[in-house]
PDB file of N, CA and C in Angstrom:
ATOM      1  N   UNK A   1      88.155 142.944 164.547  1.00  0.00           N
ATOM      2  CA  UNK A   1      89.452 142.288 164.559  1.00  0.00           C
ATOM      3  C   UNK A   1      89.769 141.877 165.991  1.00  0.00           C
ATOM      4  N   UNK A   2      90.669 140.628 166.064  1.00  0.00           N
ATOM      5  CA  UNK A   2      90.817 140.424 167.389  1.00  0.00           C
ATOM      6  C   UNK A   2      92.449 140.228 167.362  1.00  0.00           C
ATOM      7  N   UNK A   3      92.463 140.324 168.915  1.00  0.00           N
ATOM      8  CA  UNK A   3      94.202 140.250 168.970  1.00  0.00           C
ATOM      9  C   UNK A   3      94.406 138.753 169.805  1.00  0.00           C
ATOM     10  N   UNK A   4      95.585 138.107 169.762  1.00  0.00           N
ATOM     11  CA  UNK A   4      96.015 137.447 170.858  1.00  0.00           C
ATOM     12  C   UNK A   4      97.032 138.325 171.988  1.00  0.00           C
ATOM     13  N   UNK A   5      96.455 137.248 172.923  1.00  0.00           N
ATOM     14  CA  UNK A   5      97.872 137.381 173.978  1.00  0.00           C
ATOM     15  C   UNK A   5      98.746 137.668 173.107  1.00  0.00           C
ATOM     16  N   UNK A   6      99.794 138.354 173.693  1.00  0.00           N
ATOM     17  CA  UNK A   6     101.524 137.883 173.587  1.00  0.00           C
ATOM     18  C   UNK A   6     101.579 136.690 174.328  1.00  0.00           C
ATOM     19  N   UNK A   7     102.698 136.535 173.728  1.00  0.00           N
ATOM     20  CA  UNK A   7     103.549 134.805 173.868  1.00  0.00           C
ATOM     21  C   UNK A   7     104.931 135.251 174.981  1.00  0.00           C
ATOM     22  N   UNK A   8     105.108 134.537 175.710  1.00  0.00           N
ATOM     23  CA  UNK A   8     106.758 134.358 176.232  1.00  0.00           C
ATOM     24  C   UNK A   8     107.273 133.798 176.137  1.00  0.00           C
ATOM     25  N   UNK A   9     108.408 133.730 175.356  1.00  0.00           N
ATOM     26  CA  UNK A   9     109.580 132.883 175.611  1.00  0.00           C
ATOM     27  C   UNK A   9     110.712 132.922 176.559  1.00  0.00           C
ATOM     28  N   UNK A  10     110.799 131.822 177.263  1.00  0.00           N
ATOM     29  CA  UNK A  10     112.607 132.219 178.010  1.00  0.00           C
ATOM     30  C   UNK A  10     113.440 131.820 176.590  1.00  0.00           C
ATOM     31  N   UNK A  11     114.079 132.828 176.974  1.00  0.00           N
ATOM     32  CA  UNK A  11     115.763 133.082 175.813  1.00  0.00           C
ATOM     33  C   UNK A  11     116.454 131.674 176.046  1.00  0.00           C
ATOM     34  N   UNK A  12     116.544 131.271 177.508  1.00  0.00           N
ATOM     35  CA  UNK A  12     117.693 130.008 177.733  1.00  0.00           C
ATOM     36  C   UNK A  12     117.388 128.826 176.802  1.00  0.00           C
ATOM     37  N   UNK A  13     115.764 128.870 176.393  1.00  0.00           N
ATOM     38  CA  UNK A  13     115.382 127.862 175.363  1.00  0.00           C
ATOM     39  C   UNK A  13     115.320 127.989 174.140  1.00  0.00           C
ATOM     40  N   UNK A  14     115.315 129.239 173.552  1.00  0.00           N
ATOM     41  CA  UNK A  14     115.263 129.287 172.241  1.00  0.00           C
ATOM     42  C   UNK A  14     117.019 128.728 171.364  1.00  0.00           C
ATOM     43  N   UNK A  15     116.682 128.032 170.638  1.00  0.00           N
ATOM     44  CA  UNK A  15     117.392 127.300 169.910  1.00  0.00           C
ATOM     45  C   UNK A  15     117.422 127.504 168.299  1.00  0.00           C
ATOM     46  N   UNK A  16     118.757 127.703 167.481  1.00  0.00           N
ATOM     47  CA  UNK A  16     118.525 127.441 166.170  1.00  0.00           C
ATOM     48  C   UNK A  16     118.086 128.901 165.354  1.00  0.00           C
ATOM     49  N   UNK A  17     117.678 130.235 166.781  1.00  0.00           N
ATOM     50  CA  UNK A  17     117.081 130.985 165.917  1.00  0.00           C
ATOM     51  C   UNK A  17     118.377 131.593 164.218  1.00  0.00           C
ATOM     52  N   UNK A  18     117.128 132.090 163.333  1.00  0.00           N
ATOM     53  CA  UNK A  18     117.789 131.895 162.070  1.00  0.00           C
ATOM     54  C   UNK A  18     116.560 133.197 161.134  1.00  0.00           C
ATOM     55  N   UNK A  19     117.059 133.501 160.396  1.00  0.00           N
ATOM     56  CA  UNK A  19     116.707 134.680 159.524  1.00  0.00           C
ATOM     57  C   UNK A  19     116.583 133.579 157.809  1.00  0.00           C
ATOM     58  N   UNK A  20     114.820 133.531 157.663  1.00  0.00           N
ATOM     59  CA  UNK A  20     114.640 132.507 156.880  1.00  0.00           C
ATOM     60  C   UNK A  20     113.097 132.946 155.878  1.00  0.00           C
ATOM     61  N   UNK A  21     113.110 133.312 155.013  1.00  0.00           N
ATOM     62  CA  UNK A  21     111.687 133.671 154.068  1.00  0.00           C
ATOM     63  C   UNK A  21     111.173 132.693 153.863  1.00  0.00           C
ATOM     64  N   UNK A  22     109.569 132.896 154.120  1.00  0.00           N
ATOM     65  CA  UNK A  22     109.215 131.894 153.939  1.00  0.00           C
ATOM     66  C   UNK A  22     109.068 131.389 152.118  1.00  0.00           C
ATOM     67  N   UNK A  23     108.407 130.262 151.723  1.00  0.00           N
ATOM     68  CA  UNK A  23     108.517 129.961 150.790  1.00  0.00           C
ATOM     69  C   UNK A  23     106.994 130.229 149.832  1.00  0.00           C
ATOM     70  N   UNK A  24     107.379 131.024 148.673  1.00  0.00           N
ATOM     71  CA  UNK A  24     106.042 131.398 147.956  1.00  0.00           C
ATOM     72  C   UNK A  24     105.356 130.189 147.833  1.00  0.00           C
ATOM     73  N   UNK A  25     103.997 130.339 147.580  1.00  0.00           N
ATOM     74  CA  UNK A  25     102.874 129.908 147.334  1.00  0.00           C
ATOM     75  C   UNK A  25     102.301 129.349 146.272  1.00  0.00           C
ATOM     76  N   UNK A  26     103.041 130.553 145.176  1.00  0.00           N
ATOM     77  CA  UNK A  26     102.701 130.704 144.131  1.00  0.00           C
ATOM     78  C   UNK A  26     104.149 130.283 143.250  1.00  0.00           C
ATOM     79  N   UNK A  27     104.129 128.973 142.505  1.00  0.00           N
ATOM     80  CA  UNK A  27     105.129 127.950 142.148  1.00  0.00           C
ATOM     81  C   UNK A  27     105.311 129.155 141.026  1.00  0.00           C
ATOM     82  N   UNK A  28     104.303 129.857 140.216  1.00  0.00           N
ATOM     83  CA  UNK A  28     104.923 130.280 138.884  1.00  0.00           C
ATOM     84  C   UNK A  28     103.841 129.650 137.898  1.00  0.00           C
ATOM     85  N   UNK A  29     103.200 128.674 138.365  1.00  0.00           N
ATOM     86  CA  UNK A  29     102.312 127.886 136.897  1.00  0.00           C
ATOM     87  C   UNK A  29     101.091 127.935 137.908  1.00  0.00           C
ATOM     88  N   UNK A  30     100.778 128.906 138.844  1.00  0.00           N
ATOM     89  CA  UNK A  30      99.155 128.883 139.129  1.00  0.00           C
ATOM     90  C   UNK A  30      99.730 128.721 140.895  1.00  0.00           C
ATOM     91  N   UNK A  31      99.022 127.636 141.394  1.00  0.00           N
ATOM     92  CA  UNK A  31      99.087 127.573 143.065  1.00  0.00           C
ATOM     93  C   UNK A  31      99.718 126.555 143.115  1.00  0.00           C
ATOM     94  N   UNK A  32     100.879 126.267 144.070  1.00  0.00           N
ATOM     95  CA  UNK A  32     101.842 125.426 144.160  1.00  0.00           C
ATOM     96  C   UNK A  32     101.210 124.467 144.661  1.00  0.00           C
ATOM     97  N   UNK A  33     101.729 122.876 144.392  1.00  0.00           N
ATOM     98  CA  UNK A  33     101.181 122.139 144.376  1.00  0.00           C
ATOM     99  C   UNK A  33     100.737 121.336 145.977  1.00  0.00           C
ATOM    100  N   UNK A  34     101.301 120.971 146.706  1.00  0.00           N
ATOM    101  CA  UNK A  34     100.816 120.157 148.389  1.00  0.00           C
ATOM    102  C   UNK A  34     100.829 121.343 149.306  1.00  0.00           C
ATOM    103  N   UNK A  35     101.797 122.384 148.810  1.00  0.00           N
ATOM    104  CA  UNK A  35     101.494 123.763 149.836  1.00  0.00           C
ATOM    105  C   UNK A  35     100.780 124.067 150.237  1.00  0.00           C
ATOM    106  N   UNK A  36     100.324 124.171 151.665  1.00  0.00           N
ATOM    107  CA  UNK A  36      98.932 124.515 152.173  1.00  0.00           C
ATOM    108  C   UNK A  36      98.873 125.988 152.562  1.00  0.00           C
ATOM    109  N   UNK A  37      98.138 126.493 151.785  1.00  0.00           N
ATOM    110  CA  UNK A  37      97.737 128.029 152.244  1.00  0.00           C
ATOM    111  C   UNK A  37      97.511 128.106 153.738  1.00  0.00           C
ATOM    112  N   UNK A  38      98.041 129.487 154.036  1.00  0.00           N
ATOM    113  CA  UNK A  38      97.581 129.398 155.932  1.00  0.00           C
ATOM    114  C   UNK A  38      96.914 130.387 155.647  1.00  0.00           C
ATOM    115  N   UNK A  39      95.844 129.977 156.843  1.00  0.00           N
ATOM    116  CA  UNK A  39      94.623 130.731 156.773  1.00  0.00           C
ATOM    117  C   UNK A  39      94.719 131.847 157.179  1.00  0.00           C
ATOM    118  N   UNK A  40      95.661 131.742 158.139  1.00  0.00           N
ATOM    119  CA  UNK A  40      96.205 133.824 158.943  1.00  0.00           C
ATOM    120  C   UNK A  40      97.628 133.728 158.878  1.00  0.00           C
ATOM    121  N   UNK A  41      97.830 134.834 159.281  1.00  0.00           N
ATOM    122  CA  UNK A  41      99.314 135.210 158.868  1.00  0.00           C
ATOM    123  C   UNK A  41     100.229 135.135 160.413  1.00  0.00           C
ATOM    124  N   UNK A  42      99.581 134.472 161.455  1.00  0.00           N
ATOM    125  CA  UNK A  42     100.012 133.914 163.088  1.00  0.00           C
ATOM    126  C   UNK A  42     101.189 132.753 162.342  1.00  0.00           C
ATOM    127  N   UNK A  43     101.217 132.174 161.772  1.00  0.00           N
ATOM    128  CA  UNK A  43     102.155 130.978 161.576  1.00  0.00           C
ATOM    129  C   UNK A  43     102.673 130.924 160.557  1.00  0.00           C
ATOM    130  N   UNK A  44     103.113 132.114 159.963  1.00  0.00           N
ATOM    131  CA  UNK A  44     104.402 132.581 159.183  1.00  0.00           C
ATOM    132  C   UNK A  44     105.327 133.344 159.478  1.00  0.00           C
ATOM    133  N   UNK A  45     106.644 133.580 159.075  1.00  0.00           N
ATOM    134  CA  UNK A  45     107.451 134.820 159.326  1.00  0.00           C
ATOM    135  C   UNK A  45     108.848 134.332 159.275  1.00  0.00           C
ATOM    136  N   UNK A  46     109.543 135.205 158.980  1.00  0.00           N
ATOM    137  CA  UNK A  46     111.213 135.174 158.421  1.00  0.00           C
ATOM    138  C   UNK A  46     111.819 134.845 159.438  1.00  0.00           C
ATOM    139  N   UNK A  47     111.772 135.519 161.096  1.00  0.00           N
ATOM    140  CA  UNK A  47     112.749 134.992 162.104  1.00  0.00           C
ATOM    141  C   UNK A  47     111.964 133.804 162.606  1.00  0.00           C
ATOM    142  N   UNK A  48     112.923 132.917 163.124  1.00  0.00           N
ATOM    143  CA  UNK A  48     112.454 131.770 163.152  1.00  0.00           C
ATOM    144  C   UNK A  48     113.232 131.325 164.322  1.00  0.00           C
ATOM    145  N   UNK A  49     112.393 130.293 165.338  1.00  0.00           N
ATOM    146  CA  UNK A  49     113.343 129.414 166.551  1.00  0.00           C
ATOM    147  C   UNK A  49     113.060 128.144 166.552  1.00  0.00           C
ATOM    148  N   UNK A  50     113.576 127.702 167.178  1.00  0.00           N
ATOM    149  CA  UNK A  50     112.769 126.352 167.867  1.00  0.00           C
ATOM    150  C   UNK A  50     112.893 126.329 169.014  1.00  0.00           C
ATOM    151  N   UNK A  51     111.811 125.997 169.716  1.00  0.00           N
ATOM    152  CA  UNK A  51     111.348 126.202 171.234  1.00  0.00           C
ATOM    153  C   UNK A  51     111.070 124.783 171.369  1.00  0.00           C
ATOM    154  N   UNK A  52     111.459 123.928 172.036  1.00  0.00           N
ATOM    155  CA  UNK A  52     110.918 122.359 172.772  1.00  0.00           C
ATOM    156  C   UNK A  52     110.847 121.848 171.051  1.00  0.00           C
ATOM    157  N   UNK A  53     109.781 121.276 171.411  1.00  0.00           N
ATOM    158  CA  UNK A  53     109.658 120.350 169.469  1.00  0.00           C
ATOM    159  C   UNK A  53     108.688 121.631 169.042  1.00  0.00           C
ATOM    160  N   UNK A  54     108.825 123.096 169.122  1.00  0.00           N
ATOM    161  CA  UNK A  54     108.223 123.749 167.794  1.00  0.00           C
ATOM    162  C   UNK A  54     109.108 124.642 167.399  1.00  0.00           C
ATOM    163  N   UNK A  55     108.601 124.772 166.346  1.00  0.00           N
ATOM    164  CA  UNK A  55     109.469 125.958 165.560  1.00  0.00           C
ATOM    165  C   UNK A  55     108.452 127.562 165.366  1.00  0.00           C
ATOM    166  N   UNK A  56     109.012 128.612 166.325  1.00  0.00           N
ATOM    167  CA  UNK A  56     108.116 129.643 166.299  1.00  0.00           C
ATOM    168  C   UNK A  56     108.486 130.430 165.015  1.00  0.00           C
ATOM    169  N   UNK A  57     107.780 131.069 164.608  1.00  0.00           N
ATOM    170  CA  UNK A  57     107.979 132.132 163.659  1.00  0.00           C
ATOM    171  C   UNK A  57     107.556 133.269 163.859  1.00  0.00           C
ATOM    172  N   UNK A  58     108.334 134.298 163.720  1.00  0.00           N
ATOM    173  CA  UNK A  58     107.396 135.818 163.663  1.00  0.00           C
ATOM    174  C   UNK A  58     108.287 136.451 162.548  1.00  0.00           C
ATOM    175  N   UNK A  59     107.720 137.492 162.422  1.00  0.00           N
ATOM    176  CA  UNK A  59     108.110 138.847 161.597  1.00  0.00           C
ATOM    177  C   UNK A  59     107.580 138.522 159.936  1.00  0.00           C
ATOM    178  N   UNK A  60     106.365 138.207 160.338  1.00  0.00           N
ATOM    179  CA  UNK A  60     105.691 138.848 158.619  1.00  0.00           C
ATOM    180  C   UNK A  60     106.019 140.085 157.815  1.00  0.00           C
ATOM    181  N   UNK A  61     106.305 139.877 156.517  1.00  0.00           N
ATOM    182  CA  UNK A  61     106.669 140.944 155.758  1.00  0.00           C
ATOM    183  C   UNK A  61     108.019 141.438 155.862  1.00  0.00           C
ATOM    184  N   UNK A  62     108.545 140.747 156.561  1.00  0.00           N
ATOM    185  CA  UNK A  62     110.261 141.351 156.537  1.00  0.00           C
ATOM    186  C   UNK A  62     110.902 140.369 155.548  1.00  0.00           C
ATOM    187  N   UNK A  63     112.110 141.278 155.017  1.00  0.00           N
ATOM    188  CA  UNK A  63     112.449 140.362 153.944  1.00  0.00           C
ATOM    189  C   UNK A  63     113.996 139.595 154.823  1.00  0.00           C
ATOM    190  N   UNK A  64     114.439 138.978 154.335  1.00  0.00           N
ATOM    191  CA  UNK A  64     115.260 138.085 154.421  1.00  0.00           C
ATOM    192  C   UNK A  64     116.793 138.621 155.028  1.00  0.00           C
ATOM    193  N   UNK A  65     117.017 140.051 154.526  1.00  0.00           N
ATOM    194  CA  UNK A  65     118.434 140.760 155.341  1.00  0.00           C
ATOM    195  C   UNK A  65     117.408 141.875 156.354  1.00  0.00           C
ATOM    196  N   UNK A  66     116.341 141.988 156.603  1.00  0.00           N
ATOM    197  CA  UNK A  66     115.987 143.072 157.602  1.00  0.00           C
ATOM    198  C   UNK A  66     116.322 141.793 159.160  1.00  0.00           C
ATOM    199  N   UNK A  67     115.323 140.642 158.429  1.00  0.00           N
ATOM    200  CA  UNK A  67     115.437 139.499 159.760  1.00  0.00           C
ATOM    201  C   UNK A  67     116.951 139.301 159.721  1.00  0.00           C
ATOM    202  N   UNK A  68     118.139 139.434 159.370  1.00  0.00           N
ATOM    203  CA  UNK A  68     119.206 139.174 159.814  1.00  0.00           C
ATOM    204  C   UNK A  68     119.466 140.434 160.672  1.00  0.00           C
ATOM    205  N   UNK A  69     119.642 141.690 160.386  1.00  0.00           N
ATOM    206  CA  UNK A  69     120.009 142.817 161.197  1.00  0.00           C
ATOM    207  C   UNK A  69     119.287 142.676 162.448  1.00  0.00           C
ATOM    208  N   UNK A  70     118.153 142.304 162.381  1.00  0.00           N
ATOM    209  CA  UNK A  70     117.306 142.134 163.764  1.00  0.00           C
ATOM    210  C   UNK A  70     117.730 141.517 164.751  1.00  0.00           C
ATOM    211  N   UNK A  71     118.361 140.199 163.808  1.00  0.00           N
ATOM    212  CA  UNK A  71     118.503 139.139 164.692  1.00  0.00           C
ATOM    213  C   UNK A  71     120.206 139.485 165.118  1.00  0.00           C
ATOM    214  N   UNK A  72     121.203 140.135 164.876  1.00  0.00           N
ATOM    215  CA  UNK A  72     122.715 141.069 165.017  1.00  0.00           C
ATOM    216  C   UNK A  72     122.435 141.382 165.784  1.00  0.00           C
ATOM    217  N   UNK A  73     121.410 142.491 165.631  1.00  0.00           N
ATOM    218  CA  UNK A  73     121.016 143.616 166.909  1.00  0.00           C
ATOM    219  C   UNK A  73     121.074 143.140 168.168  1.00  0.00           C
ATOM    220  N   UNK A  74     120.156 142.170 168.389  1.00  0.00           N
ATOM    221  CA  UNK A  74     119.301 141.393 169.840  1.00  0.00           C
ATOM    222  C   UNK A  74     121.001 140.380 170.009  1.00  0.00           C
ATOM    223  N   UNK A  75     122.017 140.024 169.290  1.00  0.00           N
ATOM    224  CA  UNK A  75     122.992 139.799 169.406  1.00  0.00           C
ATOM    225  C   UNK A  75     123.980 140.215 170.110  1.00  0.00           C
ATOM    226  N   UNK A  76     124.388 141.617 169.533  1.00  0.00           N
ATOM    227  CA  UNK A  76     124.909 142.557 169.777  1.00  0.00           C
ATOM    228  C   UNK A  76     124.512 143.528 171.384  1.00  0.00           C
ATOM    229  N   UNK A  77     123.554 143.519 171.630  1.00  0.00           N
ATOM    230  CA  UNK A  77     122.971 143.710 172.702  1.00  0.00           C
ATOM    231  C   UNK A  77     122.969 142.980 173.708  1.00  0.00           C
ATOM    232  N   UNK A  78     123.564 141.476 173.774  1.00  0.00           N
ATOM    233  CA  UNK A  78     123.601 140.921 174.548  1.00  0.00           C
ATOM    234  C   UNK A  78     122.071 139.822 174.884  1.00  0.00           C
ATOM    235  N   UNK A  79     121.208 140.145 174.116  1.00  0.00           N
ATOM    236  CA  UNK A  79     119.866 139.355 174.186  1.00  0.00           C
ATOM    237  C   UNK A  79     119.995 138.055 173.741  1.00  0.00           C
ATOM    238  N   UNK A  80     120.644 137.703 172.894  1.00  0.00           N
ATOM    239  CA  UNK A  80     121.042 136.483 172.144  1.00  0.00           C
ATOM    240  C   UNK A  80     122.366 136.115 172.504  1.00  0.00           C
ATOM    241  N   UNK A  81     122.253 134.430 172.856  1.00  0.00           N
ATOM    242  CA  UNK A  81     124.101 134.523 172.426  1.00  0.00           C
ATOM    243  C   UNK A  81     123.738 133.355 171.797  1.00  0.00           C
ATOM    244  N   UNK A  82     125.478 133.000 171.798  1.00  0.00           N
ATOM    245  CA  UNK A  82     125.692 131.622 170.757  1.00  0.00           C
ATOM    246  C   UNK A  82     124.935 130.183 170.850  1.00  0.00           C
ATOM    247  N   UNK A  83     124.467 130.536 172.197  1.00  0.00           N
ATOM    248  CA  UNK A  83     123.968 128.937 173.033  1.00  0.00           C
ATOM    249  C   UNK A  83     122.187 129.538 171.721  1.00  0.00           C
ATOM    250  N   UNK A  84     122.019 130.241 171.141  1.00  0.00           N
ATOM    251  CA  UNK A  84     120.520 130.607 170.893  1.00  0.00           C
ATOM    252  C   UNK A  84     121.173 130.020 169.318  1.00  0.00           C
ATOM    253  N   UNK A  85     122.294 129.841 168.973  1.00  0.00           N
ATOM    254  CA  UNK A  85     122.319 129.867 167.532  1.00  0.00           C
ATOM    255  C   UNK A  85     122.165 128.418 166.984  1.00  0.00           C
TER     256      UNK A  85
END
């Protein structure tokens, strides 16, 4: 198994972040239809930003109110403010 780097972000740029699941795969009648399977699990995840023209994602496997408390927390703490929302 291999790892990446960590990533840095400056905070002053993150924009838009938001507490967001991603969207199943699986429509219900087999494999959804133009959805492209991702091959690793690096470019999915519930918290979500936009940095310059991308949109980062992390936190695989969290469901949809854990990424909100997360994202309170780092709020509440002073890590986030409104200019991030």
């Amino acid at each position: 198994m291999f790892f990446k780097a960590p990533k840095v972000y400056d905070l002053n740029e993150i924009k838009h972040i938001r507490a967001e699941e991603e969207p199943s795969l699986n429509s219900g009648f087999g494999r959804a239809g133009n959805n492209r399977q991702s091959i690793s699990k690096f470019d999915t995840g519930t918290i979500k930003f936009d940095y310059g023209l991308k949109t980062v994602k992390f936190g695989n496997d969290l469901d949809e109110a854990e990424a909100r408390y997360i994202i309170e927390r780092l709020k509440s703490r002073k890590m986030l403010t409104e200019k991030n929302f």
